[in-house]
C-alpha atoms as a PDB file:
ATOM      1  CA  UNK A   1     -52.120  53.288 -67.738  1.00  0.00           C
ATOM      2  CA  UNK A   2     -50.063  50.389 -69.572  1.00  0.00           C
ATOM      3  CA  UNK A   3     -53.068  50.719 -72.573  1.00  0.00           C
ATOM      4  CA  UNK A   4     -52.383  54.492 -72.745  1.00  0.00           C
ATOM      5  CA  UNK A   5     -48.166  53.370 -73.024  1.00  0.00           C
ATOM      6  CA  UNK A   6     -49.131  50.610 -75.688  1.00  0.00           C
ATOM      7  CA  UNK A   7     -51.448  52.887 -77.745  1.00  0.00           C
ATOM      8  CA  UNK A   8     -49.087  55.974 -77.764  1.00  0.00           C
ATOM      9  CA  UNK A   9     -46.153  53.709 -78.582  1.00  0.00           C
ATOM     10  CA  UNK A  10     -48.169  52.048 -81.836  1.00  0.00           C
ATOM     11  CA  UNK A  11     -49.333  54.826 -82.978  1.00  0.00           C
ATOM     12  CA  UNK A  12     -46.231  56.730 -83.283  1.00  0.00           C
ATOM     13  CA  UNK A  13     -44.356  53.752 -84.412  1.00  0.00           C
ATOM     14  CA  UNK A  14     -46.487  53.254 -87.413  1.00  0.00           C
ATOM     15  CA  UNK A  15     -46.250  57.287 -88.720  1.00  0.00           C
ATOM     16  CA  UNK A  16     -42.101  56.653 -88.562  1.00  0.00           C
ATOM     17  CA  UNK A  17     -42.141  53.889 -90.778  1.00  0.00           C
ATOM     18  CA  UNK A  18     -41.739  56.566 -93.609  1.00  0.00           C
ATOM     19  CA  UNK A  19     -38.878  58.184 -92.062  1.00  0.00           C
ATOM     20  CA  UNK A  20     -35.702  59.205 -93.532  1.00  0.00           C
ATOM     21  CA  UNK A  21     -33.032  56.944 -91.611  1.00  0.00           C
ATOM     22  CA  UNK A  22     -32.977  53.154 -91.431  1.00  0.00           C
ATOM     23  CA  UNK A  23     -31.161  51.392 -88.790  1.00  0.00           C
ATOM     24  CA  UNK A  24     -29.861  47.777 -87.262  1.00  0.00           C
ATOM     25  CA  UNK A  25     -28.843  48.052 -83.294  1.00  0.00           C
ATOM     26  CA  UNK A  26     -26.757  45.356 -81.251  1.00  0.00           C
ATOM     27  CA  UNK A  27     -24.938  44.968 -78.183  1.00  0.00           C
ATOM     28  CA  UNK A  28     -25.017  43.701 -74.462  1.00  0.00           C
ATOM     29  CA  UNK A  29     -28.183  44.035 -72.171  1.00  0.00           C
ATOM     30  CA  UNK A  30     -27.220  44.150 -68.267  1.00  0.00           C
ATOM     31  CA  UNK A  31     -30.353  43.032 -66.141  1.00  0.00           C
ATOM     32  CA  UNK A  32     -30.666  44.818 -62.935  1.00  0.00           C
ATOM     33  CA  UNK A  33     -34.545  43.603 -62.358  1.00  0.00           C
ATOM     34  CA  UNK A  34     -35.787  43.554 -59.191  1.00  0.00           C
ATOM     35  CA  UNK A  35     -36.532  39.982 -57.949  1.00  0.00           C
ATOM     36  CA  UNK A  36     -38.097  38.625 -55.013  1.00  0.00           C
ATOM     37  CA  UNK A  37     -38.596  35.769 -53.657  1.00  0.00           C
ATOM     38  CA  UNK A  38     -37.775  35.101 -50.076  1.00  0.00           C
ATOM     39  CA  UNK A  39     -34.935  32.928 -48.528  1.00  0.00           C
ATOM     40  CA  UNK A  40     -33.151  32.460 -51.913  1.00  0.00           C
ATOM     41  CA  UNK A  41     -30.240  34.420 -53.613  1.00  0.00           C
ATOM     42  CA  UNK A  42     -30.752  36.070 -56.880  1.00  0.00           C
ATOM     43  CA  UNK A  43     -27.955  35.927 -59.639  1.00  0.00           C
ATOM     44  CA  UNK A  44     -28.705  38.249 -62.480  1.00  0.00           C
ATOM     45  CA  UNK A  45     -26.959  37.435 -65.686  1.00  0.00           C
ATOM     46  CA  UNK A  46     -26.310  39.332 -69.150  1.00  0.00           C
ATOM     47  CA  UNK A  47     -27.757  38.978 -72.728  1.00  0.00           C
ATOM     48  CA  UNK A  48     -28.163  40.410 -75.685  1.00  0.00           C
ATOM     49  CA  UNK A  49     -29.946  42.914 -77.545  1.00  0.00           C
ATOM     50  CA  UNK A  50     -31.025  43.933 -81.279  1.00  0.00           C
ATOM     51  CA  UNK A  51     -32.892  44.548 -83.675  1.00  0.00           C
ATOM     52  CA  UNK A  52     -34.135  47.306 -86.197  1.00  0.00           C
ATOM     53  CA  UNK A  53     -34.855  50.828 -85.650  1.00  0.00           C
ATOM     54  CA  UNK A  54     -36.469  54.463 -87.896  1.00  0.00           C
ATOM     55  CA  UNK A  55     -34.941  57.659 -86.697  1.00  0.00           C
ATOM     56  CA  UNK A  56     -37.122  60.750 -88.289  1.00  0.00           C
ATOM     57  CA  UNK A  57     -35.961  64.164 -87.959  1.00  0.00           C
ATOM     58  CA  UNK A  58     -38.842  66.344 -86.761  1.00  0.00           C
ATOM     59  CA  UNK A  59     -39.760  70.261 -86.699  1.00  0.00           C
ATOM     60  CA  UNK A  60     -37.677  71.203 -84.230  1.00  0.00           C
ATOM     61  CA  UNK A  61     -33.876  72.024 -84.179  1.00  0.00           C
ATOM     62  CA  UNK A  62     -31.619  69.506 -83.272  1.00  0.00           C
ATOM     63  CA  UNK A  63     -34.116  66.721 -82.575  1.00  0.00           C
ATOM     64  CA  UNK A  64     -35.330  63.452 -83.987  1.00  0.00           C
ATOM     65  CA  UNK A  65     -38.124  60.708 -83.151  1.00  0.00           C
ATOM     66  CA  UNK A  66     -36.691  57.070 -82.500  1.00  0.00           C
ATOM     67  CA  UNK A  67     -38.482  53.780 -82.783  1.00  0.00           C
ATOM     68  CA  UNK A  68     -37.475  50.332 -82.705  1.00  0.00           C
ATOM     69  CA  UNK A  69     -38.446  47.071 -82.702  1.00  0.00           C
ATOM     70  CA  UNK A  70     -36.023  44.944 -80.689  1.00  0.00           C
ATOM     71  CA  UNK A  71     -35.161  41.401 -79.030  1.00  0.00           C
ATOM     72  CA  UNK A  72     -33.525  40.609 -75.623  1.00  0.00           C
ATOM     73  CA  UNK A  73     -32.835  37.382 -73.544  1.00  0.00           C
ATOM     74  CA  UNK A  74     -33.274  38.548 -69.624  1.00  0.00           C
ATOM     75  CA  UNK A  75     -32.165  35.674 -67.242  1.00  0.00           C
ATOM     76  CA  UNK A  76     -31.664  35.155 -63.700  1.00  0.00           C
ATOM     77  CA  UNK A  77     -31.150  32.329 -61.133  1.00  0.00           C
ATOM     78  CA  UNK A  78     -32.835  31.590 -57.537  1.00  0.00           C
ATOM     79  CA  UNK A  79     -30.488  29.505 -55.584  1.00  0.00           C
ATOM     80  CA  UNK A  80     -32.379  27.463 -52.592  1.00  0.00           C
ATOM     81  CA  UNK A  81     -29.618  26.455 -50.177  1.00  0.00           C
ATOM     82  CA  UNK A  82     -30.398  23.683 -47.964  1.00  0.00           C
ATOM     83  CA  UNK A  83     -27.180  23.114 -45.801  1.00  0.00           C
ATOM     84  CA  UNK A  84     -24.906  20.326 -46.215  1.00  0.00           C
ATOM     85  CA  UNK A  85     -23.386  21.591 -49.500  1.00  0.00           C
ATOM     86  CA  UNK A  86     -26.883  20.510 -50.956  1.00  0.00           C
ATOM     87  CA  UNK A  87     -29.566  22.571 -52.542  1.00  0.00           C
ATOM     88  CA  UNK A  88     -31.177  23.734 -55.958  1.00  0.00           C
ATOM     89  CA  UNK A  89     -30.583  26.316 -58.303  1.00  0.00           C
ATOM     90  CA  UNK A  90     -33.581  27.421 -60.962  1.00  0.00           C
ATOM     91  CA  UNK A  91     -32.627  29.578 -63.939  1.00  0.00           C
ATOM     92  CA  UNK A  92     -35.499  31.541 -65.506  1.00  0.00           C
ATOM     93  CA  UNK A  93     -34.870  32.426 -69.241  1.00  0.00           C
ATOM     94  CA  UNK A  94     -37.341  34.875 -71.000  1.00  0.00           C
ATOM     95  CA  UNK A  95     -37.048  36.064 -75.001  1.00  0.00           C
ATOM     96  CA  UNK A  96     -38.619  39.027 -75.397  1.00  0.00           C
ATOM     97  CA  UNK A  97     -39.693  41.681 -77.970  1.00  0.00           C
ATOM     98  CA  UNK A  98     -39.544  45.685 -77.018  1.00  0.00           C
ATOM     99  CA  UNK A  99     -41.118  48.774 -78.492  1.00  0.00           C
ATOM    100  CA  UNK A 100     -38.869  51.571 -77.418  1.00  0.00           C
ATOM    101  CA  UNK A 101     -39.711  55.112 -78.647  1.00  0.00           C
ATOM    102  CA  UNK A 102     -37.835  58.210 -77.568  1.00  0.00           C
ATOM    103  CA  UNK A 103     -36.258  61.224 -78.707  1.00  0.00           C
ATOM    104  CA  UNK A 104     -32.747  62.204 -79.250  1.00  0.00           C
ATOM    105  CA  UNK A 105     -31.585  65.870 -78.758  1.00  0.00           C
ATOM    106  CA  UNK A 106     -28.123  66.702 -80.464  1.00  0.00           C
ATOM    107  CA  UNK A 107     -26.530  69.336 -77.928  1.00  0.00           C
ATOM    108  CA  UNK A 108     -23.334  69.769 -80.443  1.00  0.00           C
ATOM    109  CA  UNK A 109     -23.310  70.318 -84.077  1.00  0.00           C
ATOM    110  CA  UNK A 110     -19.708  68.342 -85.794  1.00  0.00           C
ATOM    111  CA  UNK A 111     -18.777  65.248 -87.554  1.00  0.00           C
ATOM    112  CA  UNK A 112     -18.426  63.674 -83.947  1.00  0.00           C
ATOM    113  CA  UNK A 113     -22.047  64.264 -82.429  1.00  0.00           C
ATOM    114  CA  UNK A 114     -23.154  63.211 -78.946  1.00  0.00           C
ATOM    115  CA  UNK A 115     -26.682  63.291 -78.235  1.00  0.00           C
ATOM    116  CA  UNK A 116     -29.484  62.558 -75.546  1.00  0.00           C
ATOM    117  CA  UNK A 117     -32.009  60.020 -75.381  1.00  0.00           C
ATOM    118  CA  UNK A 118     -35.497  59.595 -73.592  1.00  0.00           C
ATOM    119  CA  UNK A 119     -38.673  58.362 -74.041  1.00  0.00           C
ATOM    120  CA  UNK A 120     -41.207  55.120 -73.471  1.00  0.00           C
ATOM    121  CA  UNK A 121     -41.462  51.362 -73.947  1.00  0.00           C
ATOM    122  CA  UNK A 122     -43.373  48.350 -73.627  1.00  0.00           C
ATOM    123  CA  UNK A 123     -41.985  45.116 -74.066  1.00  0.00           C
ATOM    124  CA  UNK A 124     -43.760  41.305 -74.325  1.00  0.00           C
ATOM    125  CA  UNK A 125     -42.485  37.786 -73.301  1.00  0.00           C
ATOM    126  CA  UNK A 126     -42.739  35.637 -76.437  1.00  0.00           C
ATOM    127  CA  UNK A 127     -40.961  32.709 -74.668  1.00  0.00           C
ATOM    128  CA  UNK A 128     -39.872  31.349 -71.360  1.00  0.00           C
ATOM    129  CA  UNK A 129     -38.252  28.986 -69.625  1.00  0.00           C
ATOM    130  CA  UNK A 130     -37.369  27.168 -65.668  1.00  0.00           C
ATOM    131  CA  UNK A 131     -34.420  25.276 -66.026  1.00  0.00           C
ATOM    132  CA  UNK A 132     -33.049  23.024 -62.974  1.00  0.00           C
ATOM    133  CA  UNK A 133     -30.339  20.185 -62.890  1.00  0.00           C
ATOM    134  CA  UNK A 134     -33.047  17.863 -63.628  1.00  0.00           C
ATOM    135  CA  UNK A 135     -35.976  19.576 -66.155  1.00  0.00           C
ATOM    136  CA  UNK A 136     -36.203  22.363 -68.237  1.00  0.00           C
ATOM    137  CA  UNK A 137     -40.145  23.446 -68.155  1.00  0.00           C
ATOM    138  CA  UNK A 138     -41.878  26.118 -69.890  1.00  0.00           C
ATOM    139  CA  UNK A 139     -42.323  29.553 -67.979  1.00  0.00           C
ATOM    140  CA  UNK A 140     -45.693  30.245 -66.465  1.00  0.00           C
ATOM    141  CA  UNK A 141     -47.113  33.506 -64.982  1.00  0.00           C
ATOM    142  CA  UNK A 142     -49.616  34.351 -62.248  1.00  0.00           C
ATOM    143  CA  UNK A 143     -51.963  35.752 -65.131  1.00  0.00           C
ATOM    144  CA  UNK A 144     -51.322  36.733 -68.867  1.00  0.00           C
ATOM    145  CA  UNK A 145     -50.871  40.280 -68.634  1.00  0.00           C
ATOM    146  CA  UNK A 146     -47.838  39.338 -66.799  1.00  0.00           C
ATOM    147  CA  UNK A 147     -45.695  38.860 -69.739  1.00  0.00           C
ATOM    148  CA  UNK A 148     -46.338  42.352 -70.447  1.00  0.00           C
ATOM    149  CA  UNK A 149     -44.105  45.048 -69.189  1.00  0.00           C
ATOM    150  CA  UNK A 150     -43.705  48.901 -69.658  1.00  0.00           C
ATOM    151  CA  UNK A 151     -41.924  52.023 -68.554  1.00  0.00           C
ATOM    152  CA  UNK A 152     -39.264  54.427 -69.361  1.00  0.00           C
ATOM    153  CA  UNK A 153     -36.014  54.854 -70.883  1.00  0.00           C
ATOM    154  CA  UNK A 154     -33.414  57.435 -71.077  1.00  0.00           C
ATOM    155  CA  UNK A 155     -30.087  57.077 -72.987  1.00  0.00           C
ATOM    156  CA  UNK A 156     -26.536  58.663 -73.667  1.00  0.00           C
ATOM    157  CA  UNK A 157     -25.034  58.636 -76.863  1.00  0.00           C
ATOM    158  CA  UNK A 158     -22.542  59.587 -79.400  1.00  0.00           C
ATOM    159  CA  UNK A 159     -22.388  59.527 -83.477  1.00  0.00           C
ATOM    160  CA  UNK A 160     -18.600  58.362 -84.418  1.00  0.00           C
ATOM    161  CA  UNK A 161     -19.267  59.117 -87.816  1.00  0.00           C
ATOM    162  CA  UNK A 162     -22.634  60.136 -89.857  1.00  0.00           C
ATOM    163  CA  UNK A 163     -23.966  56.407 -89.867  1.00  0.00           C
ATOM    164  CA  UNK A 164     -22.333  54.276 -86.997  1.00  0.00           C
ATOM    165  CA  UNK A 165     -23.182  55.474 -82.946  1.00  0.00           C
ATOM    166  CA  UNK A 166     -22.538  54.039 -79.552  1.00  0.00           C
ATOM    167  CA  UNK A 167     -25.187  54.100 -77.289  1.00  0.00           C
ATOM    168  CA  UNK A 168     -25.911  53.391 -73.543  1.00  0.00           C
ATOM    169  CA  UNK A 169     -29.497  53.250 -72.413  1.00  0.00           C
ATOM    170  CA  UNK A 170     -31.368  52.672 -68.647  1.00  0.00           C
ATOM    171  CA  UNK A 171     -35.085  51.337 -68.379  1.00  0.00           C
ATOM    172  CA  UNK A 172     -37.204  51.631 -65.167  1.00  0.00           C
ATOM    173  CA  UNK A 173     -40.111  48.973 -65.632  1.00  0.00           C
ATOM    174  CA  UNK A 174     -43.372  50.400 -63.986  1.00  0.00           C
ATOM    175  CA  UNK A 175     -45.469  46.660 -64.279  1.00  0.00           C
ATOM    176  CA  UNK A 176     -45.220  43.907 -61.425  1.00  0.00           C
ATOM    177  CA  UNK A 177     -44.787  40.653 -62.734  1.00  0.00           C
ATOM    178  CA  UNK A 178     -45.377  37.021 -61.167  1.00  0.00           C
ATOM    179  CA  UNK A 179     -43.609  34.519 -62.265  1.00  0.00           C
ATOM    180  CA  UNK A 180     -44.901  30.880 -61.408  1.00  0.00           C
ATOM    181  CA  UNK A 181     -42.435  28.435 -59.407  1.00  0.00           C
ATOM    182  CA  UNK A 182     -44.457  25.624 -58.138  1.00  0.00           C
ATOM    183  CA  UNK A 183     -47.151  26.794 -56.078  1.00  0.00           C
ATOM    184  CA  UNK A 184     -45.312  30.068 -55.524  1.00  0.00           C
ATOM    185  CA  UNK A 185     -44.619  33.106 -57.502  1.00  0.00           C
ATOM    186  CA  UNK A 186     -41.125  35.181 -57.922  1.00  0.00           C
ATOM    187  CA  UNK A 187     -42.560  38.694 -57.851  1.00  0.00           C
ATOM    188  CA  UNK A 188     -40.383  40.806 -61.113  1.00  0.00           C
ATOM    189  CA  UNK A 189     -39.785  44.686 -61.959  1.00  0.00           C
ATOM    190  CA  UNK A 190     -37.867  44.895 -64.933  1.00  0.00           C
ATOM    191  CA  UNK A 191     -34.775  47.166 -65.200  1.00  0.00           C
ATOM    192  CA  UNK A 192     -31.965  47.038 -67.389  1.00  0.00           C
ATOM    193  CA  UNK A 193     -29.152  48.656 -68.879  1.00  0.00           C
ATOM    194  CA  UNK A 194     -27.409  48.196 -72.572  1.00  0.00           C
ATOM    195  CA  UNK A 195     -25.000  49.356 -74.284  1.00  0.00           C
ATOM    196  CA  UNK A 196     -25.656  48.753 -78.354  1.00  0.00           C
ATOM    197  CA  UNK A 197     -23.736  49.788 -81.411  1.00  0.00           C
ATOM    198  CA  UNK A 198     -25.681  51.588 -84.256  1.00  0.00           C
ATOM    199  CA  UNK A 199     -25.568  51.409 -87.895  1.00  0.00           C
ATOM    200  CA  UNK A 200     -27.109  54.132 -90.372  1.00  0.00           C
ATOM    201  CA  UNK A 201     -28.197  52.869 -93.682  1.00  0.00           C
END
């Protein structure tokens, strides 16, 4: 299944590079991962998220094919409360690299344009990171294919003018990720939310 996502992604990805419309994206990523890990709290914080992105119209009315290449930061923090006002907090830090390709319908024809978005991705952990009040170590995972995630997304939008947009976008992770801490693993879905301003060329 997640070779199938990775191959359809690639291959697509590589035929837009000729496209008409060249784009930078940036804004706020909002993790809402699922995380276990039992008898700890789980603190989800925000990052950010950018990068580069082709937009090709294609044969059909009112539609185009989107794909990017993009970074995010995704962190969150396992507290471990052990009475007595004492305890120990990790903070996992992962940089990333997605692949998102999806299509965008325009409902409305005008100089101010909304538009819908949906479509795959699969994203990679490039880096990682367990940081405590004592150490910072490098992230491990239960097995390599770990760092690997993919799913999809869906997205509302709206062009302000011909080259700058505003754009909100969910992701549903399908993969299950371990994460190592210690001798135990904090089991991962990724999902997220952003919200990114875009910029026509």
């Amino acid at each position: 299944m997640r070779i199938f996502f990775i191959i359809i992604l690639l291959f697509i990805s590589s035929y837009t590079v000729c496209s008409q419309d060249f784009g930078i994206q940036a804004g706020v990523r909002f993790n809402t991962s699922g995380i276990k890990y039992s008898g700890v709290d789980a603190h989800r914080k925000a990052g950010f998220e950018g990068g580069l992105f082709y937009r090709h119209p294609i044969n059909i009315e009112s539609l185009s094919l989107r794909a990017a290449i993009l970074y995010f930061n995704q962190e969150f923090s396992l507290g471990n409360d052990m009475g007595n006002n004492t305890g120990i907090t990790y903070h996992f830090v992962e940089d990333n690299l997605k692949l998102p390709l999806t299509i965008e319908w325009y409902p409305l024809s005008g100089r101010i344009k909304p538009f819908l978005q949906g479509g795959l991705y699969t994203s990679y952990s490039i880096s990682g990171k367990i940081k405590d009040s004592d150490s910072n170590n490098t992230l491990k995972y239960k097995q390599g294919s770990h760092k690997l995630d993919y799913g999809i997304i869906v997205g509302i939008g709206i062009y302000l003018t011909s080259q700058i947009a505003l754009c909100t976008n969910y992701e549903y992770g399908f993969a299950d990720r371990d994460l190592q801490l210690g001798d135990q693993f904090v089991s991962v879905k990724n999902r997220g939310c952003s919200v990114a301003l875009h910029y026509l060329f």
